[in-house]
C-alpha atoms as a PDB file:
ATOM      1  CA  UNK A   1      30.906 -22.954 -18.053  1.00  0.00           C
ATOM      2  CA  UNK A   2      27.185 -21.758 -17.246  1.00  0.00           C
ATOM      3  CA  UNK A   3      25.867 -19.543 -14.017  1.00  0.00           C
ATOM      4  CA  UNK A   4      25.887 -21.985 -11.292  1.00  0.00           C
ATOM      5  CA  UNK A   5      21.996 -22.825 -10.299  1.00  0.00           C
ATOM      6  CA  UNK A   6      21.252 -23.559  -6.234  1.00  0.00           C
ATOM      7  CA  UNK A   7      24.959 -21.746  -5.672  1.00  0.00           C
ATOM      8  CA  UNK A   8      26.525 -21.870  -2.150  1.00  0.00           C
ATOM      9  CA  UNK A   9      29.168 -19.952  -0.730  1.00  0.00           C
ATOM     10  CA  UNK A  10      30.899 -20.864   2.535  1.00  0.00           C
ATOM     11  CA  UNK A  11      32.792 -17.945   4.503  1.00  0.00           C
ATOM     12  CA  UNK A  12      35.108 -19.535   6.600  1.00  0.00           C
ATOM     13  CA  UNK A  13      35.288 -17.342   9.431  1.00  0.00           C
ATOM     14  CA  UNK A  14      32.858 -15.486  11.667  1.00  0.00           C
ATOM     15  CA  UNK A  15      35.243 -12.597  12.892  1.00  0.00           C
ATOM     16  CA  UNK A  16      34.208  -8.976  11.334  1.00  0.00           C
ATOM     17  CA  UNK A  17      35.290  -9.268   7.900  1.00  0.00           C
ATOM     18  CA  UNK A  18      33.916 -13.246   7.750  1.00  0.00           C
ATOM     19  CA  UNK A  19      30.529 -11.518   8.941  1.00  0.00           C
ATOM     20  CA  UNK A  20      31.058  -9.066   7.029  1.00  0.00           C
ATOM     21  CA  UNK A  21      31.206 -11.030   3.959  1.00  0.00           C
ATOM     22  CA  UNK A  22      28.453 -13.151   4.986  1.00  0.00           C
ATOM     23  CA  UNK A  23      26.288  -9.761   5.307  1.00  0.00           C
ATOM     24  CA  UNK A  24      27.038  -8.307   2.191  1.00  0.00           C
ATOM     25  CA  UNK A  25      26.548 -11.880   0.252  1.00  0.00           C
ATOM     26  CA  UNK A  26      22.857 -12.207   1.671  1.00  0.00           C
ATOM     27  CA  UNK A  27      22.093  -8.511   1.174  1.00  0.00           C
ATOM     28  CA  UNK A  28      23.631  -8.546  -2.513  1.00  0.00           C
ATOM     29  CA  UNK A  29      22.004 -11.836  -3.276  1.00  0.00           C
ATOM     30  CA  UNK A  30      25.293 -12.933  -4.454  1.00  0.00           C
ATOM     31  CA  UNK A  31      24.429 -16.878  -3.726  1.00  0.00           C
ATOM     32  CA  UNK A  32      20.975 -19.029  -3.361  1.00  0.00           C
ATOM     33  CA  UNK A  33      22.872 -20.571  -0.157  1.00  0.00           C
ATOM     34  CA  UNK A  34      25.289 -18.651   2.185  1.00  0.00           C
ATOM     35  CA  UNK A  35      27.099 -20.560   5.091  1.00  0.00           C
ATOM     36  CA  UNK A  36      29.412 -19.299   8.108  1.00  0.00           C
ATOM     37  CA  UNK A  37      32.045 -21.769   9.391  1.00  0.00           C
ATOM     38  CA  UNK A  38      33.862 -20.978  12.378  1.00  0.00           C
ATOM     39  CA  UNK A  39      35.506 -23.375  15.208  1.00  0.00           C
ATOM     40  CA  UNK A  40      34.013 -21.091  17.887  1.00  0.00           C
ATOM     41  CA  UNK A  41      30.857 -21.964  18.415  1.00  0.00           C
ATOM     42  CA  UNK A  42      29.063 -19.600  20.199  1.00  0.00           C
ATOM     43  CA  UNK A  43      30.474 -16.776  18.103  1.00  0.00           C
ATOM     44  CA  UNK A  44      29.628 -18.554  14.567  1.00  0.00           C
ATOM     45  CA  UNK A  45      25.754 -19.731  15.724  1.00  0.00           C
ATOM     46  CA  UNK A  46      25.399 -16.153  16.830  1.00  0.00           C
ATOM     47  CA  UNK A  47      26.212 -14.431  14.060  1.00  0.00           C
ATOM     48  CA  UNK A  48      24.733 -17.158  12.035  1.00  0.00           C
ATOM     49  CA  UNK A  49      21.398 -15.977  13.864  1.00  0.00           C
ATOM     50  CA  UNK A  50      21.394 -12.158  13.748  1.00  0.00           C
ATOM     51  CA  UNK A  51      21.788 -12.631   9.917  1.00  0.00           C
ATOM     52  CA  UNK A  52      18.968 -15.027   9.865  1.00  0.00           C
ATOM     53  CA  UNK A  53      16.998 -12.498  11.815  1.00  0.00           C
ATOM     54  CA  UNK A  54      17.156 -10.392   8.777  1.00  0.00           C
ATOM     55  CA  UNK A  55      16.242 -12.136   6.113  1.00  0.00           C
ATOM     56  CA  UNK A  56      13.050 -11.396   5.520  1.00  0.00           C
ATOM     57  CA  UNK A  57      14.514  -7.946   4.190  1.00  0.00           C
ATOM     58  CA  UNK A  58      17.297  -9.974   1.572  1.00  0.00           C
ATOM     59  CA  UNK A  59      15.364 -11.730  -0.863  1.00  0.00           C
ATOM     60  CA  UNK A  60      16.078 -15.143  -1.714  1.00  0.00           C
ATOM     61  CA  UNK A  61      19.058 -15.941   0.007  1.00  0.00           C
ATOM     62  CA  UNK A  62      19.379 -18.172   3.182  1.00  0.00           C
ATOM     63  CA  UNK A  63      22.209 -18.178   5.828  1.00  0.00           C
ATOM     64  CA  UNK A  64      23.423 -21.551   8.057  1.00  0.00           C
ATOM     65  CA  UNK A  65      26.386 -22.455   9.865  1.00  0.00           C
ATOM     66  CA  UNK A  66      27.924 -23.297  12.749  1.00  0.00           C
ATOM     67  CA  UNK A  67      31.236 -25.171  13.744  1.00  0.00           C
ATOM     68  CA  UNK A  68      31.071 -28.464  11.944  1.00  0.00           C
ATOM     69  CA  UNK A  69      32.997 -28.441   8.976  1.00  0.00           C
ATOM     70  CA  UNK A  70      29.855 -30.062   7.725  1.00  0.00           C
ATOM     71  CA  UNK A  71      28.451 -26.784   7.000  1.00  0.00           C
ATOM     72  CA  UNK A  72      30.894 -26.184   4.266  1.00  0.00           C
ATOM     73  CA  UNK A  73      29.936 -29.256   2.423  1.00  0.00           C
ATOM     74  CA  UNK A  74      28.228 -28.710  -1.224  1.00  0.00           C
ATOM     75  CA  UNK A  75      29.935 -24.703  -1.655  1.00  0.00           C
ATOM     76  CA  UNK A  76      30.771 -23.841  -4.956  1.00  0.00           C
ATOM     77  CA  UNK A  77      33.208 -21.169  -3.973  1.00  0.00           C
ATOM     78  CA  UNK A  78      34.352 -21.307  -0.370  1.00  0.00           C
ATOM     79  CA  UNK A  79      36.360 -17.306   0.885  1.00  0.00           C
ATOM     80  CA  UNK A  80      38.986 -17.513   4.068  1.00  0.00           C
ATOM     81  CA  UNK A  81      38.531 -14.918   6.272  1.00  0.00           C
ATOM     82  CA  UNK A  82      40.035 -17.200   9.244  1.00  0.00           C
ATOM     83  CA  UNK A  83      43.152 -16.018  10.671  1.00  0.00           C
ATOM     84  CA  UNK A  84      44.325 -13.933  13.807  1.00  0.00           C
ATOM     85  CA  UNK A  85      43.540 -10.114  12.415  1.00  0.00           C
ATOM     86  CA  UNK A  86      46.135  -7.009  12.143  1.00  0.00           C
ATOM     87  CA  UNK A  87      46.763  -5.163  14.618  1.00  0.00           C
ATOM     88  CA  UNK A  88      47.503  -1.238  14.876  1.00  0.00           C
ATOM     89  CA  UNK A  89      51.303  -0.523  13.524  1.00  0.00           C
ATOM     90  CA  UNK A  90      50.992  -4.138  12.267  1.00  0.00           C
ATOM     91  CA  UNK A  91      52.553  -4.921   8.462  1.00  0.00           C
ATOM     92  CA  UNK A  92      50.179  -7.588   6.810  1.00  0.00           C
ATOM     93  CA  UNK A  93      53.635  -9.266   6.306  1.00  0.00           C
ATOM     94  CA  UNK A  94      54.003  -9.473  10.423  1.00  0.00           C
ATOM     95  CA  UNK A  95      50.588 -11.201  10.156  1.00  0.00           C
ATOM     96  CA  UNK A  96      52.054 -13.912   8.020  1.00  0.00           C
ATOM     97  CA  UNK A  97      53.486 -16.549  10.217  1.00  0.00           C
ATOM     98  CA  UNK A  98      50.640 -16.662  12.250  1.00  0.00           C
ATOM     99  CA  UNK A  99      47.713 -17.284  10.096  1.00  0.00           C
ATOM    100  CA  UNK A 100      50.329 -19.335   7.422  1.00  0.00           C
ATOM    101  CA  UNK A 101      49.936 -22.038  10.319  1.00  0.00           C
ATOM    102  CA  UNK A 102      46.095 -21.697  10.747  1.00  0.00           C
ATOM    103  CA  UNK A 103      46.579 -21.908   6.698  1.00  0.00           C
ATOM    104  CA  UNK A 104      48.146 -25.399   6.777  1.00  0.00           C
ATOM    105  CA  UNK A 105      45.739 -26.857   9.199  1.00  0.00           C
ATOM    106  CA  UNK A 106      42.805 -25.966   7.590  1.00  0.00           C
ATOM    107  CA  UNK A 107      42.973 -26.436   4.006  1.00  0.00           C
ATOM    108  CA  UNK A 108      42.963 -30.471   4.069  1.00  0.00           C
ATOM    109  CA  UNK A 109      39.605 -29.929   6.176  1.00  0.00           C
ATOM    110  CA  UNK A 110      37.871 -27.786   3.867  1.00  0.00           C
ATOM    111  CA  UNK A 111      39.298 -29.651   0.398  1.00  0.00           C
ATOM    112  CA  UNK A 112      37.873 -32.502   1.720  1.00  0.00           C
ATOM    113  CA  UNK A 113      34.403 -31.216   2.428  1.00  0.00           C
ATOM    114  CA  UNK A 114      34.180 -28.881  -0.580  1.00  0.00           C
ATOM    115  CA  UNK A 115      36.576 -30.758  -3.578  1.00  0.00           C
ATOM    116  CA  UNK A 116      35.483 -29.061  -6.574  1.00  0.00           C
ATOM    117  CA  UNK A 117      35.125 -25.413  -5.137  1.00  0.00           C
ATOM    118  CA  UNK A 118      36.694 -21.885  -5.906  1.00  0.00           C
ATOM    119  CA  UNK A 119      38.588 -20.764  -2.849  1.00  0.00           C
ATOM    120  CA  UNK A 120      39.168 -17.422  -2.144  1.00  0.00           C
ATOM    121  CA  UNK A 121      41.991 -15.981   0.435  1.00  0.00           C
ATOM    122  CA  UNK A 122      40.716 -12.711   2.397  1.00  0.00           C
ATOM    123  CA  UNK A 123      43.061 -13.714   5.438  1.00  0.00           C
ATOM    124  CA  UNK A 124      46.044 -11.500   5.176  1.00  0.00           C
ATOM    125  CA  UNK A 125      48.754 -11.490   4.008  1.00  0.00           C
ATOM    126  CA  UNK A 126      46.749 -12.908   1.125  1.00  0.00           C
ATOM    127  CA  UNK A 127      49.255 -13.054  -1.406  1.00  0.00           C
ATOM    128  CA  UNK A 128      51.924 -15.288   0.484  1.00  0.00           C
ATOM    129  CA  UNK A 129      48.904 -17.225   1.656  1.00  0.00           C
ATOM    130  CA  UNK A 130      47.613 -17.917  -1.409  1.00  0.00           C
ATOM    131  CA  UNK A 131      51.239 -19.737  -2.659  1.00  0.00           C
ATOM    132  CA  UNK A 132      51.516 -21.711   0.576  1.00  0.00           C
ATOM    133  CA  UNK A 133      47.627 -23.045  -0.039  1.00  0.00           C
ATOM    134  CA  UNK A 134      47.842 -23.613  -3.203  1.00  0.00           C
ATOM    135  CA  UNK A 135      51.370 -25.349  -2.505  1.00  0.00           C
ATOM    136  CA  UNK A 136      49.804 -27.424  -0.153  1.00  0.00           C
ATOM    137  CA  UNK A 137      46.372 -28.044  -1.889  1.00  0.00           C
ATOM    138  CA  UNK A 138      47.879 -28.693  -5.383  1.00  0.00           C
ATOM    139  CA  UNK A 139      44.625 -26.936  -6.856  1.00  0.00           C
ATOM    140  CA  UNK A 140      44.852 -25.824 -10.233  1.00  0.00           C
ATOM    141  CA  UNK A 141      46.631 -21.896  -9.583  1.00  0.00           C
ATOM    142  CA  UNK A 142      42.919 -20.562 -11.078  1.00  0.00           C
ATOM    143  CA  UNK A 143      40.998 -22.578  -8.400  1.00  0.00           C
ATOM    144  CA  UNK A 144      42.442 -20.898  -5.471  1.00  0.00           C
ATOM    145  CA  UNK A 145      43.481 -17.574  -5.488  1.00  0.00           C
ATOM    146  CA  UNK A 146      43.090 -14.192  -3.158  1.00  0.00           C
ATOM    147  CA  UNK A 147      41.069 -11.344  -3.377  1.00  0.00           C
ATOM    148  CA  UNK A 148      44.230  -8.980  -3.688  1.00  0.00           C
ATOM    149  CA  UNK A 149      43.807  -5.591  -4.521  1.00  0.00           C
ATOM    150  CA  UNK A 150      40.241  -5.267  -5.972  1.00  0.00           C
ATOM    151  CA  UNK A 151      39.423  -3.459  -2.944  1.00  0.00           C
ATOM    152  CA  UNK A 152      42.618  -1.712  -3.078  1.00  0.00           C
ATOM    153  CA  UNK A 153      41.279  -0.954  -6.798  1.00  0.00           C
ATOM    154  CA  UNK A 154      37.949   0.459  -5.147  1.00  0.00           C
ATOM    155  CA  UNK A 155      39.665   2.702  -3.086  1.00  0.00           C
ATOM    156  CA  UNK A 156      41.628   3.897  -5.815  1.00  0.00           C
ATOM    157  CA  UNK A 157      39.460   4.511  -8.253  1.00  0.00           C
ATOM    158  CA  UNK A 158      36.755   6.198  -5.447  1.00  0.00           C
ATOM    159  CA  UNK A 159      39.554   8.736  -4.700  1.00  0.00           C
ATOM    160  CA  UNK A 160      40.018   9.376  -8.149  1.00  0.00           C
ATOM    161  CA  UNK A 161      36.498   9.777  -9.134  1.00  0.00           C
ATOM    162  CA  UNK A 162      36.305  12.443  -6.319  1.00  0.00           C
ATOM    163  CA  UNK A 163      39.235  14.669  -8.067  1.00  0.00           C
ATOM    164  CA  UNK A 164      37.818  14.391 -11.090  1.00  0.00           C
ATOM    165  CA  UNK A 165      34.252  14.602 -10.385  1.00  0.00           C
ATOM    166  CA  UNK A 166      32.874  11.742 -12.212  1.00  0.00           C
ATOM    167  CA  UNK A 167      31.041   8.485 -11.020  1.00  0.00           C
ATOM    168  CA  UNK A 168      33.531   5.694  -9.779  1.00  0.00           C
ATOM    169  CA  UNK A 169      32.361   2.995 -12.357  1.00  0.00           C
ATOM    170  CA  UNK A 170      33.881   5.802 -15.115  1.00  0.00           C
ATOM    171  CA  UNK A 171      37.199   5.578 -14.001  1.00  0.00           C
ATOM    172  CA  UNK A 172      39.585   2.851 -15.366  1.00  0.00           C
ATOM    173  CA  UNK A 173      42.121   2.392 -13.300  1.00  0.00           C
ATOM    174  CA  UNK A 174      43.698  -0.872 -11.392  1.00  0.00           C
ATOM    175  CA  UNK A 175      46.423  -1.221  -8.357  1.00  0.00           C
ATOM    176  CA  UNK A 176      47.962  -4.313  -9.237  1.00  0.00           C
ATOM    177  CA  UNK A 177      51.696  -5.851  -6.790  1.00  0.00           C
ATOM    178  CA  UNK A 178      51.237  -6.716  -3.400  1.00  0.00           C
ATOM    179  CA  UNK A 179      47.805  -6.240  -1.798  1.00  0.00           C
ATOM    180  CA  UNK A 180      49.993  -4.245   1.037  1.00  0.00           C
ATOM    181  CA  UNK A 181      53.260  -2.327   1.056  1.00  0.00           C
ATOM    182  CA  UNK A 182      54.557  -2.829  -2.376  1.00  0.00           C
ATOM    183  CA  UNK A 183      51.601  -2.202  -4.522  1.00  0.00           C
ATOM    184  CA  UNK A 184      50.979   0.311  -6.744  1.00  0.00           C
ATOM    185  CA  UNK A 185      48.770   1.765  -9.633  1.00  0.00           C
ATOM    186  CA  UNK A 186      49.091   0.964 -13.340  1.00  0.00           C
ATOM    187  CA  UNK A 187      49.274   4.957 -14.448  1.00  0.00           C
ATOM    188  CA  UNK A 188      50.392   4.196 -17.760  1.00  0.00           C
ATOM    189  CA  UNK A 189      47.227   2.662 -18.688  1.00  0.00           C
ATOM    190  CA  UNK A 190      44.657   4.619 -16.104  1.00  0.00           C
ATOM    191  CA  UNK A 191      41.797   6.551 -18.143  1.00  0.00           C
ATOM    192  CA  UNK A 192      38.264   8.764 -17.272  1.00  0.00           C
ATOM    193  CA  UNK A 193      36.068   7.693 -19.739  1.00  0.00           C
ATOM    194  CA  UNK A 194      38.897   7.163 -22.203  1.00  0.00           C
ATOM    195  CA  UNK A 195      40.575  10.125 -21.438  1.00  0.00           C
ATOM    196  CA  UNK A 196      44.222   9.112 -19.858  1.00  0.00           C
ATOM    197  CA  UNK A 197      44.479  10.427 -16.353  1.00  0.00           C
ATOM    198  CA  UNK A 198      46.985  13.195 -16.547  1.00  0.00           C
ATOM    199  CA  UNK A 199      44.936  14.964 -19.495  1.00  0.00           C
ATOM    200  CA  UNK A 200      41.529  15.272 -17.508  1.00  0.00           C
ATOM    201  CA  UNK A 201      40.151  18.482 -16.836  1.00  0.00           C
ATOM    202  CA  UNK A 202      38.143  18.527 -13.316  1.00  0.00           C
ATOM    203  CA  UNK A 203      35.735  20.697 -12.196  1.00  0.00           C
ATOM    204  CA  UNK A 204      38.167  23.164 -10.877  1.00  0.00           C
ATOM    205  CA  UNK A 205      39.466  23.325 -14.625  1.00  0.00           C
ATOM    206  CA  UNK A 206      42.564  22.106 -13.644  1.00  0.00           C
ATOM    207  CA  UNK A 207      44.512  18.691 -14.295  1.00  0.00           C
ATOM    208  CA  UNK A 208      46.123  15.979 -11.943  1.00  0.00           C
ATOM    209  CA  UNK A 209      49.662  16.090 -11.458  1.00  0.00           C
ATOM    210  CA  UNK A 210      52.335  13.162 -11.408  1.00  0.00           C
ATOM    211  CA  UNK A 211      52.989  14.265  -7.861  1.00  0.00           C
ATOM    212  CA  UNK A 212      49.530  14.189  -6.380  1.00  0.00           C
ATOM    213  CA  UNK A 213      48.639  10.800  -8.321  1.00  0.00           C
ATOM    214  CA  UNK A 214      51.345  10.047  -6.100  1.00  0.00           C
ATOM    215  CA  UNK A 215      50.273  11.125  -3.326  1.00  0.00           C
ATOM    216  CA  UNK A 216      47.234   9.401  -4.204  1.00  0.00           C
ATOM    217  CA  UNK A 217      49.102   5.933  -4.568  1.00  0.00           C
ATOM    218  CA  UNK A 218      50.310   6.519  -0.854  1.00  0.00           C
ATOM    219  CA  UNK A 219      46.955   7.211   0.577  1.00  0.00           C
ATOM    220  CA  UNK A 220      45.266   4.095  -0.823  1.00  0.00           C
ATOM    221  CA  UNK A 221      47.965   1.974   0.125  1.00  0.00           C
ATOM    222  CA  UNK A 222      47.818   3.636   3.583  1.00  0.00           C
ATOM    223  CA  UNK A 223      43.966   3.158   3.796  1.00  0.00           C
ATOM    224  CA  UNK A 224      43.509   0.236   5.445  1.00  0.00           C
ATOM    225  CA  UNK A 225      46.068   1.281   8.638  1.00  0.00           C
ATOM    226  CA  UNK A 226      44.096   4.008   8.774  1.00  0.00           C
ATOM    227  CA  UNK A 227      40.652   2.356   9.246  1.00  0.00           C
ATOM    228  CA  UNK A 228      42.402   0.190  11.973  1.00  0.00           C
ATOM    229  CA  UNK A 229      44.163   2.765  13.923  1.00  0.00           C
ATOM    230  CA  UNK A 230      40.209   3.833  14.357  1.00  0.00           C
ATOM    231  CA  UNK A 231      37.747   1.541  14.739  1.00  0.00           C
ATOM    232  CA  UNK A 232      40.487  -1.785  15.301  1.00  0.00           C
ATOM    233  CA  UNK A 233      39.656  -3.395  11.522  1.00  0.00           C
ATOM    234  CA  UNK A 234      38.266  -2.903   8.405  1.00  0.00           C
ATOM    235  CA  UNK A 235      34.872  -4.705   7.411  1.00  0.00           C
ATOM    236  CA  UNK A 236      32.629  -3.557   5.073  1.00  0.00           C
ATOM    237  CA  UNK A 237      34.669  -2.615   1.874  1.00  0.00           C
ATOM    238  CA  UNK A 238      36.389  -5.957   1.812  1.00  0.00           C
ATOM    239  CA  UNK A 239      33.107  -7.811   2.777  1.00  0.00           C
ATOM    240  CA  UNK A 240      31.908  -5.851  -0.333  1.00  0.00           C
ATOM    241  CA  UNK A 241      34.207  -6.421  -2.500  1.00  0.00           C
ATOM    242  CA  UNK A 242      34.784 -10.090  -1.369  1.00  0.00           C
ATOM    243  CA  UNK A 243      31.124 -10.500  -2.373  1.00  0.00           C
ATOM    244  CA  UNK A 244      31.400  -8.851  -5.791  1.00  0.00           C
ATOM    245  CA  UNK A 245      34.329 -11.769  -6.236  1.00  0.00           C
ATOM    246  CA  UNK A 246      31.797 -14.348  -5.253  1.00  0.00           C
ATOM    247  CA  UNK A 247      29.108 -13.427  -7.816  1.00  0.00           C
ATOM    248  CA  UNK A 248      31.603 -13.390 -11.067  1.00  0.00           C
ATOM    249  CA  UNK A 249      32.388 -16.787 -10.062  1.00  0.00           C
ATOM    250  CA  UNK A 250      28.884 -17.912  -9.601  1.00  0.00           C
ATOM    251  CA  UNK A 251      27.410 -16.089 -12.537  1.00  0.00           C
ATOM    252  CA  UNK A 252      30.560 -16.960 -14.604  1.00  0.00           C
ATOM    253  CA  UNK A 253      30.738 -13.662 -15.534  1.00  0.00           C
ATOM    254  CA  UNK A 254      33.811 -13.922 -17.068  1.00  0.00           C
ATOM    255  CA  UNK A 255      34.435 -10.078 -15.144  1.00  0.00           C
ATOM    256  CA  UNK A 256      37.978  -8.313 -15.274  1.00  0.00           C
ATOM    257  CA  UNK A 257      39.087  -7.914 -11.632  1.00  0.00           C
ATOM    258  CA  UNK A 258      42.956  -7.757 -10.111  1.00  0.00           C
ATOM    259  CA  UNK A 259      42.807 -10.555  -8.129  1.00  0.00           C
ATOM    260  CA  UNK A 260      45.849 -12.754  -6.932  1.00  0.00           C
ATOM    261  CA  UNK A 261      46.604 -16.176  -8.245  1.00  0.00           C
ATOM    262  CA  UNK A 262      50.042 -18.016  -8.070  1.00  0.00           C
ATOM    263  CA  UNK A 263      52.026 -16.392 -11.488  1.00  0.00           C
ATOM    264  CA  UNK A 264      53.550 -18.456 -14.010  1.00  0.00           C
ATOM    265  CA  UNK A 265      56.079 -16.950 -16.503  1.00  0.00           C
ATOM    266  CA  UNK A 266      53.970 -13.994 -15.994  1.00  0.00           C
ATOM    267  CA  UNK A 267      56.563 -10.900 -17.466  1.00  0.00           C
ATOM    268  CA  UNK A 268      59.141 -12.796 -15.598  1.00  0.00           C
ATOM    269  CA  UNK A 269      57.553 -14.003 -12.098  1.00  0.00           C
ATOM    270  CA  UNK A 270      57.131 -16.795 -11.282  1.00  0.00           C
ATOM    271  CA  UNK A 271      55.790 -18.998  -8.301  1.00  0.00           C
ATOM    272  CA  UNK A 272      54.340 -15.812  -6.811  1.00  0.00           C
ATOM    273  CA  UNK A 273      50.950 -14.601  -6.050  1.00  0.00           C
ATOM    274  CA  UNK A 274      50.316 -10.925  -6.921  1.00  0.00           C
ATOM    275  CA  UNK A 275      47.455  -9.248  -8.075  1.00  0.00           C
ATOM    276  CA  UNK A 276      47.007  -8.045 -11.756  1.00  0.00           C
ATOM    277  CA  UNK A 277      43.958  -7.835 -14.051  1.00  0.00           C
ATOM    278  CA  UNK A 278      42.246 -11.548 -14.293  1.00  0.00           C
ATOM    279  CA  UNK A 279      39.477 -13.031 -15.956  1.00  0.00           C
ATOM    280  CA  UNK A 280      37.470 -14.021 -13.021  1.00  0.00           C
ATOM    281  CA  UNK A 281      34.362 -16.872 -13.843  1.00  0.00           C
ATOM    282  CA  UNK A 282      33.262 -20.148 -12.958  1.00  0.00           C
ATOM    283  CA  UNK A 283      36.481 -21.505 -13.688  1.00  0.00           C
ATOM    284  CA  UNK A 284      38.137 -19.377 -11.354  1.00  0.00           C
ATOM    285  CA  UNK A 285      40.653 -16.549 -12.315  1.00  0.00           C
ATOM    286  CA  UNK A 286      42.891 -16.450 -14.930  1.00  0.00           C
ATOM    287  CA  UNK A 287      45.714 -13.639 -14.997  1.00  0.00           C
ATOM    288  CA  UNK A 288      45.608 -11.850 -18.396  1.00  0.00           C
ATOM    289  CA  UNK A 289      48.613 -12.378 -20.001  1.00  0.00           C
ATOM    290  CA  UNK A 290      49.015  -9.329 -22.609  1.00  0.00           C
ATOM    291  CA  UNK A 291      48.611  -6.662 -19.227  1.00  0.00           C
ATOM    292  CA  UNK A 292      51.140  -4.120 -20.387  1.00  0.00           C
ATOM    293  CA  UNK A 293      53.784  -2.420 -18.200  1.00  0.00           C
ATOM    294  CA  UNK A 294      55.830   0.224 -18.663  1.00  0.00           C
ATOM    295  CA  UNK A 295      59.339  -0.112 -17.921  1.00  0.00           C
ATOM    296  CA  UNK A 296      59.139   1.942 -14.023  1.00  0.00           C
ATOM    297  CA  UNK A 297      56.054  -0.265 -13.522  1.00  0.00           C
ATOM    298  CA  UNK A 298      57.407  -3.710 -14.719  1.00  0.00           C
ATOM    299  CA  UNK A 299      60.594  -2.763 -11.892  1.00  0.00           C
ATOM    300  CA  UNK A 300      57.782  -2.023  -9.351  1.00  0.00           C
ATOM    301  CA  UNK A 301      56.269  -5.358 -10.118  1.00  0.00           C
ATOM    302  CA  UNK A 302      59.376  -7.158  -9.782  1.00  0.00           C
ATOM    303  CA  UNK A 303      60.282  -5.769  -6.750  1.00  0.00           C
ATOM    304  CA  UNK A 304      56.731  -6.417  -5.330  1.00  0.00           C
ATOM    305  CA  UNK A 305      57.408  -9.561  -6.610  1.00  0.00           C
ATOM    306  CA  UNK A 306      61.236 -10.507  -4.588  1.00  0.00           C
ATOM    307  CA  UNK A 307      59.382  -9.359  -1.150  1.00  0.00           C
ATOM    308  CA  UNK A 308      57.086 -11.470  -1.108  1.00  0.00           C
ATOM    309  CA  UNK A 309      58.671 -14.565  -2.944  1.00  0.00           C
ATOM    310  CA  UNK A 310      60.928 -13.890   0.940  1.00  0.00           C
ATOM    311  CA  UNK A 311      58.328 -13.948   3.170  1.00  0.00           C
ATOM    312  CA  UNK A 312      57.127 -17.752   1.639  1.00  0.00           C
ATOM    313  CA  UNK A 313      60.366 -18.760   1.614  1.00  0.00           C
ATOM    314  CA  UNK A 314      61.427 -18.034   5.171  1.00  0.00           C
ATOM    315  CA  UNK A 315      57.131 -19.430   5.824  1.00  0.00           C
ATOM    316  CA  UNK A 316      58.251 -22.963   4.328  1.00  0.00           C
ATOM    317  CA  UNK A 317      61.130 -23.247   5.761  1.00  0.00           C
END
């Protein structure tokens, strides 16, 4: 497939992480056409208008929207952001039955308005979300899938970089499971530069331990209840990251991110969304298949795997 020319991407959503999306798109340039849909009106038209008010400053991009679903009409990739947000002491699992019902009412909308797009889940839980929508859709698994833990990645690899005092684009390292509880980093194959993790000297001259990598694992898991317990929700990473999604599917970049589509036969799951390292393009994202575990981190997936093949379950029912 080629870089889509004219591109449009719809954020369904105009809370702080749907405006936050919207914001970073128009700032990164990450579409010719970016759109906010949201049911309440006076929120969506005024975000919709303090964007606009700025883009004189973000290039070529323009912003619309409003609260016909009309405005998501023509999007060649359309991210959910919609759903009722997490709350302080709130699992992303606890979040599920809610916005699982928003879910089911508003995919038939926006399938109808936008057939051939690439839909990307943001609404938590994402994973479970993604295998209801996709259930109900009956899109193609690489058509619709959730943005999972590339921001989980992010924070990862930023804590990392600060250890080991390089830039963050020089570490190689993914979280892949659950974008929530269960999730956890791929150590056996996590490098700097192409040094493996454990063997890197840092500035201090000394090296990472198992144990603090560990405790690393538990603060990036951790981040995002952290954020909220301050400031109520966290916006601008996952609008970030959300965007850098956006433009690998519109440039058909053909980019290696560890997004979540629904699994098949993958090391053993099945019917499950959870994030590991995908091709991501205009095609959508396709899980790649020869991602080596070792044997602690193929349990870890598995178990990430039974939770939340539970929550759907006890969600369809």
């Amino acid at each position: 497939m080629a870089v889509i020319e004219n591109s449009k991407v719809t954020v369904v959503g105009a809370g702080s992480v749907g405006s936050s999306v919207a914001y970073a798109a128009l700032i990164r340039g990450s579409a010719r056409h970016v759109a906010l849909y949201d049911i309440a009106t006076a929120k969506v038209e005024a975000e919709v208008l303090d964007l606009a008010h700025g883009t004189q400053f973000t290039g070529s991009s323009d912003i619309v929207g409003g609260s016909d679903i009309s405005v998501v009409e023509g999007s060649h990739v359309v991210v959910i952001t919609a759903g009722a947000k997490q709350n302080p002491g709130q699992t992303r699992i606890e979040l599920a039955g809610v916005n699982a019902g928003i879910m089911r009412k508003m995919m038939p909308q926006l399938l109808e308005a936008a057939p051939n797009a690439v839909y990307v889940i943001v609404t938590n839980p994402c994973d479970v979300l993604t295998v209801l929508a996709q259930e109900e859709t009956g899109l193609p698994p690489e058509r619709i899938f959730a943005s999972g833990t590339v921001l989980d990645t992010s924070r990862l690899r930023w804590k990392l970089a600060e250890r080991a005092g390089v830039a963050t684009s020089s570490v190689h390292a993914y979280i892949v499971g659950e974008h929530g509880d269960t999730e956890f980093p791929l150590w056996s194959k996590a490098t700097i530069g192409t040094v493996p993790i454990l063997d890197w000297v840092t500035p201090a001259g000394d090296r990472m331990t198992v144990e603090e990598l560990d405790q690393i694992a538990v603060d990036v898991r951790d981040a995002a209840y952290k954020v909220i317990q301050g400031k109520g929700a966290t916006n601008y990473a996952i609008g970030l990251s959300s965007a850098r999604i956006v433009e690998a599917i519109l440039g058909d970049e053909h980019a290696v991110m560890p997004v979540s589509a629904v699994l098949r036969d993958f090391h053993g799951v099945d019917g499950v969304a959870l994030s590991v390292p995908s091709v991501v393009s205009a095609a959508g994202a396709s899980p790649i298949r020869e991602t080596q575990f070792d044997p602690k981190e193929l349990e870890l997936f598995r178990r990430s795997s039974d939770a939340l093949a539970q929550v759907a379950s006890t969600l369809r029912g």
